[in-house]
C-alpha atoms as a PDB file:
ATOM      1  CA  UNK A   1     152.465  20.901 170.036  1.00  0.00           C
ATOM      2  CA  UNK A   2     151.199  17.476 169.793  1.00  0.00           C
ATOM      3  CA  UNK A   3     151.786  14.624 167.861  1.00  0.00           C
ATOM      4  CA  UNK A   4     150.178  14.716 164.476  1.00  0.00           C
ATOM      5  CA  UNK A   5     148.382  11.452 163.821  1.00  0.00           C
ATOM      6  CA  UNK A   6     147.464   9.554 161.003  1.00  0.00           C
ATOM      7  CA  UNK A   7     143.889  10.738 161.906  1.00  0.00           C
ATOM      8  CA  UNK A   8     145.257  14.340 162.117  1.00  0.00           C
ATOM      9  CA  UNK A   9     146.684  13.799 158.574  1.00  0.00           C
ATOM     10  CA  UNK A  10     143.414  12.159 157.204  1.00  0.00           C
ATOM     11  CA  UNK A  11     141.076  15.278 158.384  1.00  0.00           C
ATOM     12  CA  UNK A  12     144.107  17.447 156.841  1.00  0.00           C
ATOM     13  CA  UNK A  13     144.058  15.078 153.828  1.00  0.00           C
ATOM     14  CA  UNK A  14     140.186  14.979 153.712  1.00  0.00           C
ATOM     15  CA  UNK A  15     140.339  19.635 154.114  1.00  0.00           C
ATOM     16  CA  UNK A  16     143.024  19.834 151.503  1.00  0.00           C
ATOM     17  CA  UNK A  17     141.270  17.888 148.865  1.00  0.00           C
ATOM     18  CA  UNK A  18     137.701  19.649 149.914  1.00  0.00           C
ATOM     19  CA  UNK A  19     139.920  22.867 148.852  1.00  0.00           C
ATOM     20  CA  UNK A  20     140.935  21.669 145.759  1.00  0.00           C
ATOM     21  CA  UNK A  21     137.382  20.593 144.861  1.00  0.00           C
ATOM     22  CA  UNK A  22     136.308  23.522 145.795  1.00  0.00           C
ATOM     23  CA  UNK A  23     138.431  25.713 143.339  1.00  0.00           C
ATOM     24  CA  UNK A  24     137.616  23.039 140.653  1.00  0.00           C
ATOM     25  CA  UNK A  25     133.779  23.756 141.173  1.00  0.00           C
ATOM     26  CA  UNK A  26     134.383  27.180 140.693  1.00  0.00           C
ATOM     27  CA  UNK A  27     135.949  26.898 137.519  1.00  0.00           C
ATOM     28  CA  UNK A  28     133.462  24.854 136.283  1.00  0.00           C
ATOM     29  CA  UNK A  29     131.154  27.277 137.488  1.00  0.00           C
ATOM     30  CA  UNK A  30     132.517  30.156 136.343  1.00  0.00           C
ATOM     31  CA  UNK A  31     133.649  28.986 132.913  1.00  0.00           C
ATOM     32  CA  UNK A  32     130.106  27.966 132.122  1.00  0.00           C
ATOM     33  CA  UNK A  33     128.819  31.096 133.261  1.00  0.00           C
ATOM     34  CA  UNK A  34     131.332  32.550 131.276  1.00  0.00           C
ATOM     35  CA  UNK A  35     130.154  30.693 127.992  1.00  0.00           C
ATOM     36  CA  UNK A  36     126.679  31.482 129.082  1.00  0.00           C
ATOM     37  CA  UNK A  37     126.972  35.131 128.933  1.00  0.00           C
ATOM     38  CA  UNK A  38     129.421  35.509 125.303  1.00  0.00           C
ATOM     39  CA  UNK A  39     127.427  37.299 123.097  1.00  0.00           C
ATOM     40  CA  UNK A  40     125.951  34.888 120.171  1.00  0.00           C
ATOM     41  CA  UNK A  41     124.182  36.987 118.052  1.00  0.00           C
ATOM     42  CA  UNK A  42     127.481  37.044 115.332  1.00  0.00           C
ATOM     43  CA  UNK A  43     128.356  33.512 114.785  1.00  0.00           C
ATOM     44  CA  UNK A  44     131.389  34.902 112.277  1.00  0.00           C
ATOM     45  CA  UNK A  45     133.114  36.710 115.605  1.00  0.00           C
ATOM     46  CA  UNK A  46     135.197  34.248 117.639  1.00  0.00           C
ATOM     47  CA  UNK A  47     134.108  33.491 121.715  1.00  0.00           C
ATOM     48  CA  UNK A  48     136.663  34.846 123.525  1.00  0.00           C
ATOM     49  CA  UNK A  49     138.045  32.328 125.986  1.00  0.00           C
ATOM     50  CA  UNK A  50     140.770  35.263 127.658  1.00  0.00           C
ATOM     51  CA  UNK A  51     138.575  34.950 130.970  1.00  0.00           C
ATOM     52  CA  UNK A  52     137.861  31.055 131.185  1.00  0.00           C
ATOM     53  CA  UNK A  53     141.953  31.019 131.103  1.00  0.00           C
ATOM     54  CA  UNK A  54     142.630  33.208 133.559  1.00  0.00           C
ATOM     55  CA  UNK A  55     139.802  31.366 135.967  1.00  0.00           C
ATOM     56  CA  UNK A  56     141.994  27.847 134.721  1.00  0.00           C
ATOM     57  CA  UNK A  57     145.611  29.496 135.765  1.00  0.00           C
ATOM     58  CA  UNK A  58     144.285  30.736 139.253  1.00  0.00           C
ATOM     59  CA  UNK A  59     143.219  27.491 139.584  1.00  0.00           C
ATOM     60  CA  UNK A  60     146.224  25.873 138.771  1.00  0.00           C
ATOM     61  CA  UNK A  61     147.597  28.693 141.142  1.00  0.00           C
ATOM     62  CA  UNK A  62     145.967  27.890 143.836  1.00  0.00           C
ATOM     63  CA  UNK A  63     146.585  23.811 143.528  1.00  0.00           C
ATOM     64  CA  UNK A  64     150.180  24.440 143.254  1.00  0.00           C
ATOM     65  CA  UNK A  65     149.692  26.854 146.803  1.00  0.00           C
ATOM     66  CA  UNK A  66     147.581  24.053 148.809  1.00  0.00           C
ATOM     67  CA  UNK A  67     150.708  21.513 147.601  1.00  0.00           C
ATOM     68  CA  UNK A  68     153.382  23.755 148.921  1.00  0.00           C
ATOM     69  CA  UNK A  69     151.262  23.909 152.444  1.00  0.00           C
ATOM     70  CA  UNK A  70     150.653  19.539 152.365  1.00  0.00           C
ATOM     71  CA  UNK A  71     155.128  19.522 151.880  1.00  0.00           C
ATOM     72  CA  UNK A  72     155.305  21.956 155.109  1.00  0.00           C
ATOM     73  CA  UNK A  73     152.893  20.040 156.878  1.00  0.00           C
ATOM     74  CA  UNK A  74     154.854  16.465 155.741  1.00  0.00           C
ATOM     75  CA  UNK A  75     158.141  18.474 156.751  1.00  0.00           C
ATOM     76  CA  UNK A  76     157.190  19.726 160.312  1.00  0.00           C
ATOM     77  CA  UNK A  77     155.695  15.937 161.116  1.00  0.00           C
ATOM     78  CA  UNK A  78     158.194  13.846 159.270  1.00  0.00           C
ATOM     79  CA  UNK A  79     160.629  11.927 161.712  1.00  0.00           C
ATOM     80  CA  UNK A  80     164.029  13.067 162.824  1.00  0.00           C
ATOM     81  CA  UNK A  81     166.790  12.593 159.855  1.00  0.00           C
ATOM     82  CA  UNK A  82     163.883  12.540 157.468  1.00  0.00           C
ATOM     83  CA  UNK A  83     164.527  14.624 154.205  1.00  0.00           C
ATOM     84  CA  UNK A  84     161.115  16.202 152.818  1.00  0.00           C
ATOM     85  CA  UNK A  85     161.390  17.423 149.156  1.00  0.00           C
ATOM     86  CA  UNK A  86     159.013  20.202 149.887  1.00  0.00           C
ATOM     87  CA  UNK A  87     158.915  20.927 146.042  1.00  0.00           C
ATOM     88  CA  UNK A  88     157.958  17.474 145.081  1.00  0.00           C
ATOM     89  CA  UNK A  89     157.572  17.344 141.611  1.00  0.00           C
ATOM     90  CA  UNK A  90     154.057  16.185 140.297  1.00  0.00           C
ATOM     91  CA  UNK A  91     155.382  13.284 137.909  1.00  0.00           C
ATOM     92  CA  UNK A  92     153.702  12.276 134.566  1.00  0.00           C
ATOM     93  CA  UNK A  93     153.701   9.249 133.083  1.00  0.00           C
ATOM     94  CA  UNK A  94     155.885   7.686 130.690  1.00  0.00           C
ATOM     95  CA  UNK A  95     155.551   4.535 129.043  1.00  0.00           C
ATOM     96  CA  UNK A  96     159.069   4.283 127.888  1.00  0.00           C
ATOM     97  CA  UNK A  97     160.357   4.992 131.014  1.00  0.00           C
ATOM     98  CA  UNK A  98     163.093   3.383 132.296  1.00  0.00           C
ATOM     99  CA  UNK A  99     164.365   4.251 135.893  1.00  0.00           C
ATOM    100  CA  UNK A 100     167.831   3.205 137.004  1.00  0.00           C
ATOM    101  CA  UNK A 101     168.470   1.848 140.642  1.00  0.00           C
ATOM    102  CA  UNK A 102     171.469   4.371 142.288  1.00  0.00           C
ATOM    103  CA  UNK A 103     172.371   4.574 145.663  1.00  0.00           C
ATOM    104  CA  UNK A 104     168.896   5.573 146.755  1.00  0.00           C
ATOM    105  CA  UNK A 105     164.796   5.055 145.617  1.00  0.00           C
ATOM    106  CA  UNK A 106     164.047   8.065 143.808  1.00  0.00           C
ATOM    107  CA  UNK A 107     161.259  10.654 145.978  1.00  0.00           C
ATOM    108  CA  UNK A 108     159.031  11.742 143.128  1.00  0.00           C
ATOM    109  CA  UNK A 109     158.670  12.654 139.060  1.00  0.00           C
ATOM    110  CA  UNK A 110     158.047  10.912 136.101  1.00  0.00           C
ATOM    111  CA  UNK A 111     157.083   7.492 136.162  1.00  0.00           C
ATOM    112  CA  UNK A 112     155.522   4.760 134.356  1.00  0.00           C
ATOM    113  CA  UNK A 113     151.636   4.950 134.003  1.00  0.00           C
ATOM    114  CA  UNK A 114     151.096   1.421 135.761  1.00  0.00           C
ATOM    115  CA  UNK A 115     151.617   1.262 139.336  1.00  0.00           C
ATOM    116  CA  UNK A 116     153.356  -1.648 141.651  1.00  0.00           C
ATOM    117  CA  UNK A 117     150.647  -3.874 143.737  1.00  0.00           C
ATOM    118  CA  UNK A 118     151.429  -3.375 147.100  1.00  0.00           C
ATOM    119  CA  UNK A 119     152.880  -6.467 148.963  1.00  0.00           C
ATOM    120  CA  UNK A 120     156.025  -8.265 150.014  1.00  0.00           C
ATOM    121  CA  UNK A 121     158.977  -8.954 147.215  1.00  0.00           C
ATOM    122  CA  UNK A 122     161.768 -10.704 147.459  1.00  0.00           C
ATOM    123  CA  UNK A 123     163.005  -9.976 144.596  1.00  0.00           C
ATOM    124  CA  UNK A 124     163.146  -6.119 143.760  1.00  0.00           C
ATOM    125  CA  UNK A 125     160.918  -4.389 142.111  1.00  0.00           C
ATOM    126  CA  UNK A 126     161.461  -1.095 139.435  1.00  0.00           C
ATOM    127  CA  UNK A 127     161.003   2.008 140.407  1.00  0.00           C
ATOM    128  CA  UNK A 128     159.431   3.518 137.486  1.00  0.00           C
ATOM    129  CA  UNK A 129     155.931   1.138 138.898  1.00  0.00           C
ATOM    130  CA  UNK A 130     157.128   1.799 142.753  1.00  0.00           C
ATOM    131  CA  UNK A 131     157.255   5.455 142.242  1.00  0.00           C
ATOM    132  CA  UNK A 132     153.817   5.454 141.045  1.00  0.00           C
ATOM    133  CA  UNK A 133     152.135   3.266 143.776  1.00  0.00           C
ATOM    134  CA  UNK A 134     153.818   6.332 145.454  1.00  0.00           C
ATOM    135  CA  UNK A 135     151.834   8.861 144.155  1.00  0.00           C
ATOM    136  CA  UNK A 136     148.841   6.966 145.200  1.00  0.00           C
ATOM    137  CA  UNK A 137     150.260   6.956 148.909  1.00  0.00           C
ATOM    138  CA  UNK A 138     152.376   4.067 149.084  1.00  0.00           C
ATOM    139  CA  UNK A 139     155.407   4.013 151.300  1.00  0.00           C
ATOM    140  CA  UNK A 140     158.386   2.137 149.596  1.00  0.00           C
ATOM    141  CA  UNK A 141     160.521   0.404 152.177  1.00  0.00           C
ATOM    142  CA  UNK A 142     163.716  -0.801 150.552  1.00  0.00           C
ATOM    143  CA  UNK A 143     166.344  -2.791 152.262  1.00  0.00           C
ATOM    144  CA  UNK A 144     169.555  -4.357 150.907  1.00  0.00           C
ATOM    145  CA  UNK A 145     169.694  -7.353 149.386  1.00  0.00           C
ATOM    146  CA  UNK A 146     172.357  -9.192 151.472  1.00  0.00           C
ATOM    147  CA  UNK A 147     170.688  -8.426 154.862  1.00  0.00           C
ATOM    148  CA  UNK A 148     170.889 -10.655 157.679  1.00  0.00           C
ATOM    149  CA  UNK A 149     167.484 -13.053 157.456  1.00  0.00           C
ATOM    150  CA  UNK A 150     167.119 -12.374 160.951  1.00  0.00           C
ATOM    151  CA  UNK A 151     167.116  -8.794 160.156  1.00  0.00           C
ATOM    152  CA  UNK A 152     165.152  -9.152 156.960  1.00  0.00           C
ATOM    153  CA  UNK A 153     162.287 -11.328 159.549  1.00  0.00           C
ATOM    154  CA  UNK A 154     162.130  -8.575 161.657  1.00  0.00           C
ATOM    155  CA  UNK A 155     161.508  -5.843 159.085  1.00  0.00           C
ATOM    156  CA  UNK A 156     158.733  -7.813 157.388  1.00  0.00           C
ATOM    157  CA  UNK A 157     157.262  -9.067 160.265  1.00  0.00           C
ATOM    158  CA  UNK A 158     156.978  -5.851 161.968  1.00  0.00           C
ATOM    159  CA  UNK A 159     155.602  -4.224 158.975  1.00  0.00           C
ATOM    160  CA  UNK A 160     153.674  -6.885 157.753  1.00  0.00           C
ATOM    161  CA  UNK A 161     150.913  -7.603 155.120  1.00  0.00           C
ATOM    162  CA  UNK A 162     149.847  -3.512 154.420  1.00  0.00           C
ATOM    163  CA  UNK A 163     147.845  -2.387 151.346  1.00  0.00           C
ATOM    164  CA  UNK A 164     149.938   0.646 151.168  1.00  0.00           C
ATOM    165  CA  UNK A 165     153.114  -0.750 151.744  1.00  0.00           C
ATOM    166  CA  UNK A 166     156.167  -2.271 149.316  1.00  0.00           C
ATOM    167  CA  UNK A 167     158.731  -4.275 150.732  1.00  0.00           C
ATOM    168  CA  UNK A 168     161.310  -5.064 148.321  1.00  0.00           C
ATOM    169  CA  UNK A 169     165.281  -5.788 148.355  1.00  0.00           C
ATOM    170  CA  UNK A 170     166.879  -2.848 146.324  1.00  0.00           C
ATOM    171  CA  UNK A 171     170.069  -3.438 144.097  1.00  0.00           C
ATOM    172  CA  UNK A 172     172.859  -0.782 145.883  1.00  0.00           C
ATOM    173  CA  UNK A 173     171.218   0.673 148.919  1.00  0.00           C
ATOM    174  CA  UNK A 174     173.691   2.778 150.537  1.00  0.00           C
ATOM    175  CA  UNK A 175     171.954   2.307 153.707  1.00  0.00           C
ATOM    176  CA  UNK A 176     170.515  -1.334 155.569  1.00  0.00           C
ATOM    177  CA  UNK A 177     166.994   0.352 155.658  1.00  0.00           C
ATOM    178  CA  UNK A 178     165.415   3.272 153.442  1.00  0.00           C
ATOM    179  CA  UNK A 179     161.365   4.285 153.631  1.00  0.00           C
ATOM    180  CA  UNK A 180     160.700   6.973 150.312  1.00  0.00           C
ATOM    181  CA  UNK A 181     157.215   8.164 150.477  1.00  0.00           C
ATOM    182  CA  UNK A 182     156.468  10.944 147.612  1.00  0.00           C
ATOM    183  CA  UNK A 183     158.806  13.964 148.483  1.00  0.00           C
ATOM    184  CA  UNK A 184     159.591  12.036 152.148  1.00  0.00           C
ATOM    185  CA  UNK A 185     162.641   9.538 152.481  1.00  0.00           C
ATOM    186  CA  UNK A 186     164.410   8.040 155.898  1.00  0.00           C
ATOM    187  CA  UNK A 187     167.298   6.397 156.078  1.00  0.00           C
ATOM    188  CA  UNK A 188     168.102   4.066 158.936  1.00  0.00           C
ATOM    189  CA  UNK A 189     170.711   1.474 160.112  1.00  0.00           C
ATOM    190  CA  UNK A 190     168.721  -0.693 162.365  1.00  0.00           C
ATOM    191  CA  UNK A 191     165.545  -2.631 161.542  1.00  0.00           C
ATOM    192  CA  UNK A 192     164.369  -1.798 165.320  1.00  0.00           C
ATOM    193  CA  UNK A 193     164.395   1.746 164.625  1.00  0.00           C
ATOM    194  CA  UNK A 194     161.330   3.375 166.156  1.00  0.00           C
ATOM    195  CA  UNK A 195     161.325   5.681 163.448  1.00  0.00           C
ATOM    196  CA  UNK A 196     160.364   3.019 160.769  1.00  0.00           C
ATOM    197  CA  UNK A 197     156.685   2.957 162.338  1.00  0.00           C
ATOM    198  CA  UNK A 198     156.671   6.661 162.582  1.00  0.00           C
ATOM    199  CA  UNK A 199     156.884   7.207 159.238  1.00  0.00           C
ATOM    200  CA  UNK A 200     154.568   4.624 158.025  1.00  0.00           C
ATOM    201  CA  UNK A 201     152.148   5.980 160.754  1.00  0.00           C
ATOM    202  CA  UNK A 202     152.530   9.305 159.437  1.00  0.00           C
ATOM    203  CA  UNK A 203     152.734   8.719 156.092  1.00  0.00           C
ATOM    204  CA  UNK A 204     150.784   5.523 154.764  1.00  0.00           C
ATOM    205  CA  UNK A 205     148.189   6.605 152.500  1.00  0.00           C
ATOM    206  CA  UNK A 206     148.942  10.334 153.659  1.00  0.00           C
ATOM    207  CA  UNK A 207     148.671  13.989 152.820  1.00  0.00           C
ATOM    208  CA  UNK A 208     151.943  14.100 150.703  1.00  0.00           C
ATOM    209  CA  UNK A 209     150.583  11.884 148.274  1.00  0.00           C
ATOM    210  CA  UNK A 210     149.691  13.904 144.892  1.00  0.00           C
ATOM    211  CA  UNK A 211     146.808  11.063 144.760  1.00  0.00           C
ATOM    212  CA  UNK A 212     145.981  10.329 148.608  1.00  0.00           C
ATOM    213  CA  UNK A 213     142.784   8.372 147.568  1.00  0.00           C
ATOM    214  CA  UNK A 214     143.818   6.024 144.327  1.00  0.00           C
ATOM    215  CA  UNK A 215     144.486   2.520 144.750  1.00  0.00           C
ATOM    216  CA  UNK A 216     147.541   0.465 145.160  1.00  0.00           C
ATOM    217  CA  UNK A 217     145.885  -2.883 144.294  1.00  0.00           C
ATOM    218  CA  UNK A 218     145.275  -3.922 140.676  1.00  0.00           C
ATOM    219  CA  UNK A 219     148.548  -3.472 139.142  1.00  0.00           C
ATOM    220  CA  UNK A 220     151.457  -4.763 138.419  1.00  0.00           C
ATOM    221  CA  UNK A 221     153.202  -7.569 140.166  1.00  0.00           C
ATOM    222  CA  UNK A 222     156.357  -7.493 138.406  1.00  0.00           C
ATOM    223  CA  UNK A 223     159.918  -8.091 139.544  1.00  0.00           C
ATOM    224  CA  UNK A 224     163.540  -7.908 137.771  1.00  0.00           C
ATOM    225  CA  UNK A 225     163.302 -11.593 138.269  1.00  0.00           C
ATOM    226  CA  UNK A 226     160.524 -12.453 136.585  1.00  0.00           C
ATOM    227  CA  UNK A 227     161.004 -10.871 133.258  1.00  0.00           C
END
């Protein structure tokens, strides 16, 4: 089979999200078809709304279907000693979130409703605002704080300046280098790693992102140091 591309992933992207409007269009259709046709001539019986909630769960169905299939694709494209959470949770928000650094960048969930500018840091930055600019299609890549500057060059200048890219130190890291996408994380030792622009090829803006098309510009540009 061949390589799947980022432009592979943005016609998948682009078909997924046709689907989903698709089965949104249909509800709307349907449910004001639905209203259109209930009976009016009794205004003291209630509109029944039984069939506008069955159209709403098939749709909700149906969205949850087309998310399992985007985690299969993510898993059978994801680089080798990738882990792919292919039951990503879709996270709310929570302003009172607080998310605690561990060992590793959390892969998906709850998080707070404003979302991490993408950009450089060298300071780190919290996850509750990372893991959002995740769910817009942001890759995370985390490195530990007392890495080698030589090390730390090569990282950022490989990656560089990307508008759907964090770079941050992370408090902990069990591992010198760690990329978390939503529901995708790598691990690796060495900043040379091939593997590193695999996975921001592959997943930069991509189809595992619960909100491929939002923006990771125009929030926050917060770090533990500057509060």
């Amino acid at each position: 089979m061949p390589r799947f591309t980022i432009h592979n992933l943005s016609l998948l992207r682009h078909s997924a999200l046709l689907v989903l409007l698709g089965v949104w269009l249909l509800v709307g259709c349907a449910a004001d078809a639905d209203i259109d046709a209930t009976p009016t001539a009794d205004p003291d019986v209630p509109v029944a709304i039984a069939t506008v909630d069955a159209i709403q769960q098939e749709a909700s169905d149906m969205s949850a279907a087309v998310s399992v299939v985007r985690m299969d694709v993510v898993a059978e494209y994801a680089p080798d000693g990738a882990i792919v959470d292919t039951d990503a949770p879709f996270g709310d928000h929570d302003a009172t979130l607080e998310i605690p650094f561990g060992e590793i960048p959390p892969r998906g969930g709850v998080h707070h409703p404003l979302w991490q500018t993408c950009g450089l840091y060298f300071d780190p930055v919290y996850p509750k605002h990372a893991l959002h600019s995740m769910e817009h299609g942001a890759v995370w890549v985390t490195y530990q704080p007392d890495m080698h500057p030589r090390d730390r060059a090569v990282l950022e200048n490989e990656i560089g300046i990307d508008p759907w890219v964090i770079i941050s130190p992370y408090p902990g890291l069990r591992s010198p280098v760690v990329l978390t996408a939503w529901g995708v994380q790598l691990e690796v030792d060495d900043v040379n790693d091939a593997r590193i622009a695999q996975f921001l090829d592959e997943f930069k803006s991509g189809i595992q992102a619960p909100e491929p098309f939002a923006s990771c510009a125009g929030g926050t540009a917060i770090t533990m140091s500057s509060q």
